[in-house]
Protein backbone atom coordinates (compact mmCIF):
# COMPACT_ATOMS: atom_id res chain seq x y z
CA UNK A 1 106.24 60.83 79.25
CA UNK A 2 106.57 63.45 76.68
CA UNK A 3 106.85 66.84 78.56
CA UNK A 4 105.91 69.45 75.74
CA UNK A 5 105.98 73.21 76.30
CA UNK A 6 102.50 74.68 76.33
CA UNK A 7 98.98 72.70 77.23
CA UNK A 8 95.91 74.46 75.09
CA UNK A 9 92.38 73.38 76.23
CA UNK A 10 89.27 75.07 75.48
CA UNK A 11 85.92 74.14 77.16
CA UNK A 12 82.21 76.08 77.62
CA UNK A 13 80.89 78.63 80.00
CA UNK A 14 79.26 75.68 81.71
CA UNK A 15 82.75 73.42 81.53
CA UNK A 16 81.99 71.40 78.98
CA UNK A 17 85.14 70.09 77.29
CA UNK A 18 85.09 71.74 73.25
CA UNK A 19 88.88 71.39 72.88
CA UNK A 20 92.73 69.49 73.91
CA UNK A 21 95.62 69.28 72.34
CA UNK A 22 98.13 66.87 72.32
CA UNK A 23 100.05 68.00 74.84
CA UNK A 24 97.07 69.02 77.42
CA UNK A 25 96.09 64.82 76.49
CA UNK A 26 99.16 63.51 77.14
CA UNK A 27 99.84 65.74 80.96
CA UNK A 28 96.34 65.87 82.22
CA UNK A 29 95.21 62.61 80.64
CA UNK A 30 92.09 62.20 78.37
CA UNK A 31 89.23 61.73 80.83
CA UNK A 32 85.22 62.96 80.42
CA UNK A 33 86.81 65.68 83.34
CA UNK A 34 89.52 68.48 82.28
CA UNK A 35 90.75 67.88 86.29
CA UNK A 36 91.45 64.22 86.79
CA UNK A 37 94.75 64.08 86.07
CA UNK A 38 95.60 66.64 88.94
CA UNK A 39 96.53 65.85 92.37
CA UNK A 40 92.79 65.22 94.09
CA UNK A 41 93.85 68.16 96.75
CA UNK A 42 93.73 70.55 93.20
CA UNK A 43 90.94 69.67 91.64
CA UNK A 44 88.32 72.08 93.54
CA UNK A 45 90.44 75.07 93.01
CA UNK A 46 90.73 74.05 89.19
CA UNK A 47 86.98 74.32 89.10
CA UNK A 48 86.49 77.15 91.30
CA UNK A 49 89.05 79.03 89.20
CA UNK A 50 87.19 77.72 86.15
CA UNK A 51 84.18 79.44 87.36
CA UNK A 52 85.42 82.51 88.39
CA UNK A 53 86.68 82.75 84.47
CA UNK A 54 83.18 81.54 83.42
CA UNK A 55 81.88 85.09 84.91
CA UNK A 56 84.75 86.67 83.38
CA UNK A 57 87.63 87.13 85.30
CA UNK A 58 90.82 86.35 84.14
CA UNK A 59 92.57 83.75 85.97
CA UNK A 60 96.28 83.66 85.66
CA UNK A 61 99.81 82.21 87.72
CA UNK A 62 98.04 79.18 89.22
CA UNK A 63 99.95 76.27 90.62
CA UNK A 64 98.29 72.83 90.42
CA UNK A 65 99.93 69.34 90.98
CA UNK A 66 99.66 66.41 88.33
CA UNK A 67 100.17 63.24 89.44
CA UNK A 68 102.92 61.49 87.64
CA UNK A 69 103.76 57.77 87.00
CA UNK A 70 107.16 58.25 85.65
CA UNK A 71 108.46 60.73 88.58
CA UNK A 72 108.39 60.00 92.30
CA UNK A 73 107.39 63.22 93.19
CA UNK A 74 104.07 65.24 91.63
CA UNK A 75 104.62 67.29 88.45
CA UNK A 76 103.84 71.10 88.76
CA UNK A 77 102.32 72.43 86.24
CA UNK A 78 100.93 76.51 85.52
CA UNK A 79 97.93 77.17 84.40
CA UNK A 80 96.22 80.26 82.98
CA UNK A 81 92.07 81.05 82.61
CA UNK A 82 91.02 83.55 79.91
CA UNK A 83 87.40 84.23 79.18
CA UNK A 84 86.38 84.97 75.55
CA UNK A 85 83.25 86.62 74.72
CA UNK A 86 81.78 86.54 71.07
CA UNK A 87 81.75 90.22 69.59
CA UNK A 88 78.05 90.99 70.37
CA UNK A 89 77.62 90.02 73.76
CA UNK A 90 79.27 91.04 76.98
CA UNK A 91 78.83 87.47 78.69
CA UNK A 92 81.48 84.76 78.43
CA UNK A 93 81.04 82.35 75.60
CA UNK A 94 83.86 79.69 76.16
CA UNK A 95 87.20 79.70 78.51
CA UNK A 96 90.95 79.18 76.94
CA UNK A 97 93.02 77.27 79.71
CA UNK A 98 97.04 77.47 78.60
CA UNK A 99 99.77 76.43 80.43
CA UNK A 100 103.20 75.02 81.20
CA UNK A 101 105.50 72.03 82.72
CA UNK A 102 107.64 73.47 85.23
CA UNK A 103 109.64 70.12 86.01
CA UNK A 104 112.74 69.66 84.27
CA UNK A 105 113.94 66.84 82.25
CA UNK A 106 115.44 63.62 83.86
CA UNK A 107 118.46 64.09 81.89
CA UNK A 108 119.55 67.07 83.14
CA UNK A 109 122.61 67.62 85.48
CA UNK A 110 122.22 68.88 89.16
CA UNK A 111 123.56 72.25 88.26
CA UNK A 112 120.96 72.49 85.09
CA UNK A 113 118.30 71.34 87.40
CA UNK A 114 118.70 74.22 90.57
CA UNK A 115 119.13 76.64 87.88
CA UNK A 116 115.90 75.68 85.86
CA UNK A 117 114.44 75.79 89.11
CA UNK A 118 115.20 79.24 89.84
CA UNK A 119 114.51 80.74 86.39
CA UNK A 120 111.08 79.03 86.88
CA UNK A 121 110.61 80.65 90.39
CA UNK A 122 111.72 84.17 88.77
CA UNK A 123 108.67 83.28 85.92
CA UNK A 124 106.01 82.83 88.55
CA UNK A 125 107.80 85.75 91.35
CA UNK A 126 107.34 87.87 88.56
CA UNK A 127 103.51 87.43 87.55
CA UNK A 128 102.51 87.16 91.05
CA UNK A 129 104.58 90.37 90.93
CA UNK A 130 102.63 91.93 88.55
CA UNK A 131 99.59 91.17 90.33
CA UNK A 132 99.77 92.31 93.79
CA UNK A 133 100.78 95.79 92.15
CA UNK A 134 97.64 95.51 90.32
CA UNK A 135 95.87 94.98 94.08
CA UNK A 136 98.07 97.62 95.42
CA UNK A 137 97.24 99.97 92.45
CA UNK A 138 93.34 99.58 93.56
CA UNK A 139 94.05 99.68 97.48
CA UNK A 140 95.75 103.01 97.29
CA UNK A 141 93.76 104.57 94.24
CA UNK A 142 90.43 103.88 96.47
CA UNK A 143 92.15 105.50 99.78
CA UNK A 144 93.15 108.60 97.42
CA UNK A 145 89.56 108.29 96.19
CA UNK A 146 88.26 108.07 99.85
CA UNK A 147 89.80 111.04 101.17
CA UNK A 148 88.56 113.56 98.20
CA UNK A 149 84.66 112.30 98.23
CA UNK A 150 84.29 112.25 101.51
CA UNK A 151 84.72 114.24 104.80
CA UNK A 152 86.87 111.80 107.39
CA UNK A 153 86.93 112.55 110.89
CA UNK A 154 90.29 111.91 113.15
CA UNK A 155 89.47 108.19 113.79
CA UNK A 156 88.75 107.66 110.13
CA UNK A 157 91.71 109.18 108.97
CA UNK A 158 93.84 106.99 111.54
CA UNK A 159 92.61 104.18 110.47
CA UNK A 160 92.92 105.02 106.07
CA UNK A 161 96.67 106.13 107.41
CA UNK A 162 97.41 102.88 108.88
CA UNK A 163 96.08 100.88 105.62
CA UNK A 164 98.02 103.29 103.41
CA UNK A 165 101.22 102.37 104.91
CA UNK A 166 100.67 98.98 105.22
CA UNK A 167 99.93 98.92 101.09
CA UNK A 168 102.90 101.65 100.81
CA UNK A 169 105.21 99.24 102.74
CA UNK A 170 103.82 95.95 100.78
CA UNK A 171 104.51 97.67 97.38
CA UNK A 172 108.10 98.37 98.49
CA UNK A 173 108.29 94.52 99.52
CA UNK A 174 107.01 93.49 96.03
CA UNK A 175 109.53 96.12 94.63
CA UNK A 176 112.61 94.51 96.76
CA UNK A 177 111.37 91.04 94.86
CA UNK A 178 111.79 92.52 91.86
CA UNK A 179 114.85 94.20 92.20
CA UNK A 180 116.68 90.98 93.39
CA UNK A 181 115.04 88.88 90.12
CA UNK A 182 116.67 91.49 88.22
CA UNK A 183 119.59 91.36 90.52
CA UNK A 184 119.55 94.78 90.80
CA UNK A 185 120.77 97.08 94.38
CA UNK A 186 118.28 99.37 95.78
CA UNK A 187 119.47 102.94 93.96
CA UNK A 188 119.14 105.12 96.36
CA UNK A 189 118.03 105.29 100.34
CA UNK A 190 116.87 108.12 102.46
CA UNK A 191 118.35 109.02 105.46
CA UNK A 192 117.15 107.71 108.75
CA UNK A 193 116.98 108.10 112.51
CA UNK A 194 117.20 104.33 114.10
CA UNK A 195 115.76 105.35 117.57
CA UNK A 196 112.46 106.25 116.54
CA UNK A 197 112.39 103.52 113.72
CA UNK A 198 113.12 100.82 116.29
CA UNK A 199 110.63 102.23 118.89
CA UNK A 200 107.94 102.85 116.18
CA UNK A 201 108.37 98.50 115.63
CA UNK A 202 108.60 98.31 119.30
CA UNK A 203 105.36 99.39 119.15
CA UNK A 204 103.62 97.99 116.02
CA UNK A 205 103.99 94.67 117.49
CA UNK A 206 103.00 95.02 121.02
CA UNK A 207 99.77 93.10 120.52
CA UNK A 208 102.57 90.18 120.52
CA UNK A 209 104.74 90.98 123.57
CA UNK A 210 102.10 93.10 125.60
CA UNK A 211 98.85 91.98 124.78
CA UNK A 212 98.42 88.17 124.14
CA UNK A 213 101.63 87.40 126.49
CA UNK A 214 99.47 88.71 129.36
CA UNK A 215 96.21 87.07 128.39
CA UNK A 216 98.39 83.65 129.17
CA UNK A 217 99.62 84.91 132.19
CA UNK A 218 103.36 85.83 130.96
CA UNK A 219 105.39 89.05 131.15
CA UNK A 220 107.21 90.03 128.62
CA UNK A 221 109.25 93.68 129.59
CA UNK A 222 110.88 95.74 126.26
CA UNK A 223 113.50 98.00 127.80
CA UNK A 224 114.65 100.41 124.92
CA UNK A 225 117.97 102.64 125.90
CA UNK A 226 119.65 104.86 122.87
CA UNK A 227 122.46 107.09 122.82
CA UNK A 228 122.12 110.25 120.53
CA UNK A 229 122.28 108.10 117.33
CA UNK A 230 123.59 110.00 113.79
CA UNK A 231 121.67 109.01 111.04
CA UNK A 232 122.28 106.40 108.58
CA UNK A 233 121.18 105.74 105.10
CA UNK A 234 118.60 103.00 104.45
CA UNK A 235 114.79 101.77 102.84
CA UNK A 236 112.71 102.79 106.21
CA UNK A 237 110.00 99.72 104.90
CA UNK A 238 113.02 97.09 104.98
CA UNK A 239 114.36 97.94 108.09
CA UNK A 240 111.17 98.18 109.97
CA UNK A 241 110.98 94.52 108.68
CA UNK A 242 114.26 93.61 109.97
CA UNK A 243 113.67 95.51 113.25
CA UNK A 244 109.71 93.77 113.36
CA UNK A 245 111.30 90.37 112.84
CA UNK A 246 113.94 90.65 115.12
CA UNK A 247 111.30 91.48 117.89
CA UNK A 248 109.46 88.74 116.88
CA UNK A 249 112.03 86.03 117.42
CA UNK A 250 112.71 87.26 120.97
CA UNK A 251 109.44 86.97 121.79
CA UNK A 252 109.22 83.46 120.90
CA UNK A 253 112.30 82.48 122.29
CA UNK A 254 110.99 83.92 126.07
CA UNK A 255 107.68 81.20 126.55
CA UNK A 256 107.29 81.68 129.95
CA UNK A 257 108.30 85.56 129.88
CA UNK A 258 111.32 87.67 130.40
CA UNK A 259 113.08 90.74 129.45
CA UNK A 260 113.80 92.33 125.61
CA UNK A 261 116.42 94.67 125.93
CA UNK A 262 117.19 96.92 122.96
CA UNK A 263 120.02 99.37 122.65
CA UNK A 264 121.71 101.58 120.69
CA UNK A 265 125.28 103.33 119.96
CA UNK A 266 127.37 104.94 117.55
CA UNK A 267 130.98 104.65 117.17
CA UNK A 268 133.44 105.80 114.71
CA UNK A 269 132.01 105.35 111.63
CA UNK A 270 129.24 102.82 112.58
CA UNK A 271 126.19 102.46 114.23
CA UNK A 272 124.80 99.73 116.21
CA UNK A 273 121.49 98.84 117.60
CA UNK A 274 121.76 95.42 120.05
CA UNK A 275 118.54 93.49 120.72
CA UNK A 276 119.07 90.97 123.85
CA UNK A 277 116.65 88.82 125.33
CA UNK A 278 116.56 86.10 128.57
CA UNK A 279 114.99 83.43 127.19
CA UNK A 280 115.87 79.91 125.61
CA UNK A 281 118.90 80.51 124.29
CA UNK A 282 121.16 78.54 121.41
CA UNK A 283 123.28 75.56 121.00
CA UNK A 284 126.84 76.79 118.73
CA UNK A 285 125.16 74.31 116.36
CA UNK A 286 122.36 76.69 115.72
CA UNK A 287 124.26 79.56 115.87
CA UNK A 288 126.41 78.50 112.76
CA UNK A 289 123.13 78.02 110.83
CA UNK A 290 120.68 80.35 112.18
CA UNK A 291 120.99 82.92 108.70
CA UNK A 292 120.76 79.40 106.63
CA UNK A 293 117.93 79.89 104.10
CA UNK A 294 114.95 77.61 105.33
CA UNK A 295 116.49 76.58 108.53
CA UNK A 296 114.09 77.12 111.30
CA UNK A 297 114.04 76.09 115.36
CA UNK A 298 110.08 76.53 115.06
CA UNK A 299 109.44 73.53 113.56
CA UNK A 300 106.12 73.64 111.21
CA UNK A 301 105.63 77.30 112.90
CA UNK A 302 108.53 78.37 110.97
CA UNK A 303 109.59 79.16 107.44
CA UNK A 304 113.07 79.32 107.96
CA UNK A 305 113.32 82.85 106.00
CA UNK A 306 113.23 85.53 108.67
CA UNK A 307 116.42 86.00 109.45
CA UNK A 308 117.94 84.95 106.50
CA UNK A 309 116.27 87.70 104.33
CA UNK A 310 117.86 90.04 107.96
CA UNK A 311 120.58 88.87 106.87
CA UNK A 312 120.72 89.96 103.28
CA UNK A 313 118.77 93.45 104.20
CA UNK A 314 121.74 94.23 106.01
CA UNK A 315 124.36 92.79 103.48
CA UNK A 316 122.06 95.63 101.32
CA UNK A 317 122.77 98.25 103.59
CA UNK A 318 126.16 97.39 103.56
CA UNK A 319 125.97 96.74 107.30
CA UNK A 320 126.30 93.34 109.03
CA UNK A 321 124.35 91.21 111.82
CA UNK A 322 125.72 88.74 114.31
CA UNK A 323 124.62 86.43 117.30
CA UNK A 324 125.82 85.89 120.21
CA UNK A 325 124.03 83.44 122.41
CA UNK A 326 123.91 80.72 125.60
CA UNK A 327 121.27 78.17 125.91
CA UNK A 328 119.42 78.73 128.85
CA UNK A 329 120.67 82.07 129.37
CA UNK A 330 119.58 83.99 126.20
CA UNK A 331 120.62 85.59 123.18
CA UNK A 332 121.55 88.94 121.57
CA UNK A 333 121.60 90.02 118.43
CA UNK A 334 123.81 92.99 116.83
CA UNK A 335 123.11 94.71 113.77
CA UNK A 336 125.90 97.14 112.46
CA UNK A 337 125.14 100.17 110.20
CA UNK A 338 127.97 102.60 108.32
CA UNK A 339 126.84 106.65 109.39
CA UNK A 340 125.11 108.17 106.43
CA UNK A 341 128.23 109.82 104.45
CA UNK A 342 128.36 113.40 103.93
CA UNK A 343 127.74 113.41 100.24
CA UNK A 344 124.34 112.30 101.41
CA UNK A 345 123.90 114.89 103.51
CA UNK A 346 124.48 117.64 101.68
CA UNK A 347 122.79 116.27 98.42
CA UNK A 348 119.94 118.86 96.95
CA UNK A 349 117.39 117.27 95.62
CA UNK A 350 116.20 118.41 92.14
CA UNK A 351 112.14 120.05 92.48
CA UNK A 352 109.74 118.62 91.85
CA UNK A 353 108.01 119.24 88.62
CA UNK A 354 104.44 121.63 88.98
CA UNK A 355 101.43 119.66 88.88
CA UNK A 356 99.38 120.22 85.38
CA UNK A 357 96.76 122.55 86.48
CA UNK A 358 95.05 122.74 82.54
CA UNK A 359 92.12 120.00 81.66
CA UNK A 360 93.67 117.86 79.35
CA UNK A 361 91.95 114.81 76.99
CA UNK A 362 93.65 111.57 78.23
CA UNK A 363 93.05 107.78 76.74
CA UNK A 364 93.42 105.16 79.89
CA UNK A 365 94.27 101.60 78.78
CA UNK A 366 94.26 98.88 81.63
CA UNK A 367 92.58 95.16 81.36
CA UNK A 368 92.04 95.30 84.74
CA UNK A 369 88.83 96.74 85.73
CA UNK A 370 89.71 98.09 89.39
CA UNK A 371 93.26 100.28 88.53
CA UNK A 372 91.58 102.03 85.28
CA UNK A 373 88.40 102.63 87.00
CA UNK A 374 90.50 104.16 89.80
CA UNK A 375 92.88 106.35 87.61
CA UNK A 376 90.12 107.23 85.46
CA UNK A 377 88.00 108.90 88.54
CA UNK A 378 91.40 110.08 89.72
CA UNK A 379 91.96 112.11 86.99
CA UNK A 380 88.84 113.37 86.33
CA UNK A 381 88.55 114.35 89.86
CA UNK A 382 91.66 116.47 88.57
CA UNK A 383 89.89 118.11 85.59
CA UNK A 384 90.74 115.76 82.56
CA UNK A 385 88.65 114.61 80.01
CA UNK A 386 89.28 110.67 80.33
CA UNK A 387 88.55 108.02 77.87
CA UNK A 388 88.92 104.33 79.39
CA UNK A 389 89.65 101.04 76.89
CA UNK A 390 90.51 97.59 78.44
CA UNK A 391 92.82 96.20 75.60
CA UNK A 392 95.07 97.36 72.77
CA UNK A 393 92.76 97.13 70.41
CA UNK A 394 89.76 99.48 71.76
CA UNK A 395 92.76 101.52 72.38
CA UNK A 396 93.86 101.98 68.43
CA UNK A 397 89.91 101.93 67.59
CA UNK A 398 89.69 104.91 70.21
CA UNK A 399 92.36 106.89 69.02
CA UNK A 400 92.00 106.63 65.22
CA UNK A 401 88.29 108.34 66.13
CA UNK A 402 89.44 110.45 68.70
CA UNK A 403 91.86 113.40 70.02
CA UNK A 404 93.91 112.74 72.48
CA UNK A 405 96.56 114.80 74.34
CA UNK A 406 98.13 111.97 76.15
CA UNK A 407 97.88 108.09 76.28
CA UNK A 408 98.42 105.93 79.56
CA UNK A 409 99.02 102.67 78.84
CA UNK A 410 99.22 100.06 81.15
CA UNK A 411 101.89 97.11 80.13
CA UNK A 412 100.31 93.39 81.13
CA UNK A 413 97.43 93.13 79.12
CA UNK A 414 96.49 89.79 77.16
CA UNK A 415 96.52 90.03 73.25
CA UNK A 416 98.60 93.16 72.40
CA UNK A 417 101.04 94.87 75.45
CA UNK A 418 101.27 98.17 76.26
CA UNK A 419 104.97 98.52 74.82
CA UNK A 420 103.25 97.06 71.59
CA UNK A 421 100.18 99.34 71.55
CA UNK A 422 102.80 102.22 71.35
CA UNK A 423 104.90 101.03 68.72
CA UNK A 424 101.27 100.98 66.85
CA UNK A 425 100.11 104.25 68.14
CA UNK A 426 103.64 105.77 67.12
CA UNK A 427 102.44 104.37 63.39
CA UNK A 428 99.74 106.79 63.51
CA UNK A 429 101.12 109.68 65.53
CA UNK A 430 104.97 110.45 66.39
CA UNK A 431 104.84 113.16 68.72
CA UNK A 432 102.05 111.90 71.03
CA UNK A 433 103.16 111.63 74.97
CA UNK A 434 102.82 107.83 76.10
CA UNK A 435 103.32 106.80 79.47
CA UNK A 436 103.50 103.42 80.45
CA UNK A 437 102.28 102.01 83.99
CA UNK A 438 103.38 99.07 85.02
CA UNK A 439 103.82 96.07 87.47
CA UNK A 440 105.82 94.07 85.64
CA UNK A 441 109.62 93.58 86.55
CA UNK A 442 111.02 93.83 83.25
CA UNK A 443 110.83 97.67 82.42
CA UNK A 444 112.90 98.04 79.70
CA UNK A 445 111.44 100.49 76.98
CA UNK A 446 112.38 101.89 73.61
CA UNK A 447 112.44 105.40 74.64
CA UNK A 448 111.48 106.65 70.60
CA UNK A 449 108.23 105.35 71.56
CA UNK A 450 107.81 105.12 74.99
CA UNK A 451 108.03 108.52 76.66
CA UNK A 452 108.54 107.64 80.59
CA UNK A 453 107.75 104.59 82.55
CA UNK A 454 105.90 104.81 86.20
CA UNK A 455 105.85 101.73 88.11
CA UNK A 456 102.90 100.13 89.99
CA UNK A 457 101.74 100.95 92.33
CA UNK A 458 101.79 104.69 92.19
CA UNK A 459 100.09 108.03 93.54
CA UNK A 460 98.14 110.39 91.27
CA UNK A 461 100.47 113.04 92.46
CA UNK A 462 103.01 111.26 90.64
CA UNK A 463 100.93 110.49 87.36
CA UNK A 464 100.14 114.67 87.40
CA UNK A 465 103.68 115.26 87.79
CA UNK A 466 104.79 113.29 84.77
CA UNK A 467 101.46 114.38 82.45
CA UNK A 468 102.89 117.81 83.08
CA UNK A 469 106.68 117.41 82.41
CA UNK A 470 104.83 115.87 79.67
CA UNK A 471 102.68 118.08 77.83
């Protein structure tokens, strides 16, 4: 089977099939249907995704199966939808459908083979990357949006808090993904009181201990008890997910009810916060493998990641976790913390820089409709004069006509990047400001032409702040 690098088909608004190449033919087969060579189970979303390109959204990062006679397992392949429209008409004209193999060769050796593997799953982490910033861009721009156009009473604002954090703490999740692809530590980490942290989990997820427990007729008790705790120096969002998870797992391991107990103490130069519960319990066997990667005691309830990715938050922290645990008589858990060092407390951190108060003429550049529509109102909502482009292109066409005292770029964007739309710009102008946003995890930028870099998603706080160190 020939396994060639990129598949190119191009086909109608209405699917027909204009175009294939050789390598599309020889993967996906040569049928009257673009979809019969993939696994039946894909075919619907390969047309559903055709048709959401057909009304001219761009498609991209999706999985599909192809069924393969040389291998004995399915051939993955990723596939990408861009709609073109002809130059006098806003509608979509035809679709361009690229993609890749991501199986490896036969010939390869076991070590080439895991580490193709992972390169591929850092290609795909990284574009879904890219996108869920792009969702979290428009999820927080719209809140920030929300609360200047309209008047919210207590119960609304409760409720925009609640979604805010839960976008604030997904962006630091995506963030954590990205660091580790780049194999990168967390810089830097605030400092943090455990005792409210924990009881603020405690109570996120007692809907799960309280609540549904009862509706089955079980009781399920949390008993917290802290000593006066010093603080320590972590990412609040990854050890609410540790602390969340942790909770979690009790709870299933205590199906006809029991006790959680959850305590904490300091020592020398450590901290420790112990989470006990009565319930099943675990053989030695488990113990040993318990912070495995994909090893799970749920069965097909379980991924097999929770407390693995405990684990290596706390490896982060430079703390540790251990078991300890009796089947039939329950299990605790202990996670250990160093005290946050004194350097830490006593740092001063450096002001932050005034927000630009003057109306300034901006040029916004983002393909994707939701985040410039939302930092475009954002920032005229601030004063500015804003001009919005979707690609490169309108970008250079805007600014050749215009006067501009800023550009915002964003970096994704099909056809010409944002890191090449400033080495173009910096052709016409050298001394222009250019800030690029992104959600990619590469952010590596030639700082002659790239001014600063603010990552996705972001506050327009933070967008001010850097316009006016700026300009």
């Amino acid at each position: 089977m020939i396994e060639p690098e990129l598949l190119v088909a191009t086909c109608g608004a209405d699917g027909s099939i204009l175009s294939r190449n050789a390598a599309w033919k020889a993967v996906l087969g040569e049928q009257d249907g673009l979809w019969e060579g993939l696994m039946p189970a894909d075919r619907d979303t390969a047309e559903q995704n055709l048709n959401e390109a057909a009304s001219g959204s761009l498609v991209t990062h999706a999985l599909f199966m192809v069924d393969s006679k040389h291998r004995d397992i399915p051939t993955p392949i990723l596939l990408h939808f861009i709609p073109v429209s002809t130059s006098d008409s806003s509608s979509t004209a035809s679709i361009a459908i690229s993609g890749e193999i991501l199986s490896e060769p036969s010939s390869w050796t076991e070590s080439q083979t895991q580490r193709h593997r992972m390169e591929t799953l850092g290609r795909m982490t990284m574009g879904m990357a890219h996108d869920f910033n792009n969702l979290l861009s428009g999820i927080l721009g719209h809140i920030e949006l929300w609360r200047l156009e309209t008047q919210l009473d207590d119960s609304a604002e409760n409720h925009i808090s609640t979604i805010e954090k839960a976008a604030e703490d997904g962006a630091e999740l995506i963030s954590k993904v990205q660091r580790y692809i780049r194999q990168e530590a967390q810089s830097s980490y605030e400092q943090l009181d455990l005792a409210p942290l924990v009881a603020e989990c405690v109570s996120f997820t007692r809907p799960y201990w309280y609540n549904e427990p009862r509706r089955q007729g079980i009781n399920i008790e949390v008993v917290q008890v802290f000593d006066d705790l010093p603080p320590i120096e972590g990412s609040r969002s990854e050890l609410r997910d540790v602390f969340v998870n942790m909770i979690l797992n009790a709870v299933h391991a205590l199906p006809e009810g029991g006790i959680i107990r959850i305590t904490g103490n300091s020592k020398e130069n450590e901290v420790s916060i112990r989470m006990s519960d009565t319930g099943t319990g675990m053989s030695d066997e488990v113990q040993k493998r318990i912070f495995e990667p994909l090893f799970s005691t749920k069965a097909e309830h379980g991924t097999g990641m929770g407390l693995s990715v405990v684990a290596g938050t706390m490896r982060e922290h430079q703390g540790s976790v251990s078991v300890e645990s009796s089947l039939g008589v329950g299990t605790t858990f202990t996670l250990c913390f160093p005290l946050s060092s004194a350097a830490a407390e006593e740092s001063d951190e450096s002001p932050e820089a005034p927000i630009q108060k003057s109306s300034l003429r901006l040029l916004v550049v983002d393909d994707e409709e939701m985040v410039r529509n939302v930092v475009s109102r954002l920032l005229t909502l601030r004063g500015h004069t804003v001009q919005a482009v979707s690609s490169g292109n309108e970008a250079i066409g805007s600014f050749e006509k215009g006067n501009y005292d800023l550009i915002l770029t964003d970096q994704g964007m099909p056809e010409m990047t944002g890191r090449e739309l400033a080495h173009h710009i910096r052709k016409l102008d050298k001394s222009i400001p250019i800030l690029l946003l992104t959600g990619d995890t590469d952010i590596e930028v030639d700082s002659t032409e790239i001014d600063h870099v603010l990552t996705k998603p972001f506050k327009i706080d933070a967008i001010e702040r850097v316009i006016s160190s700026l300009t």
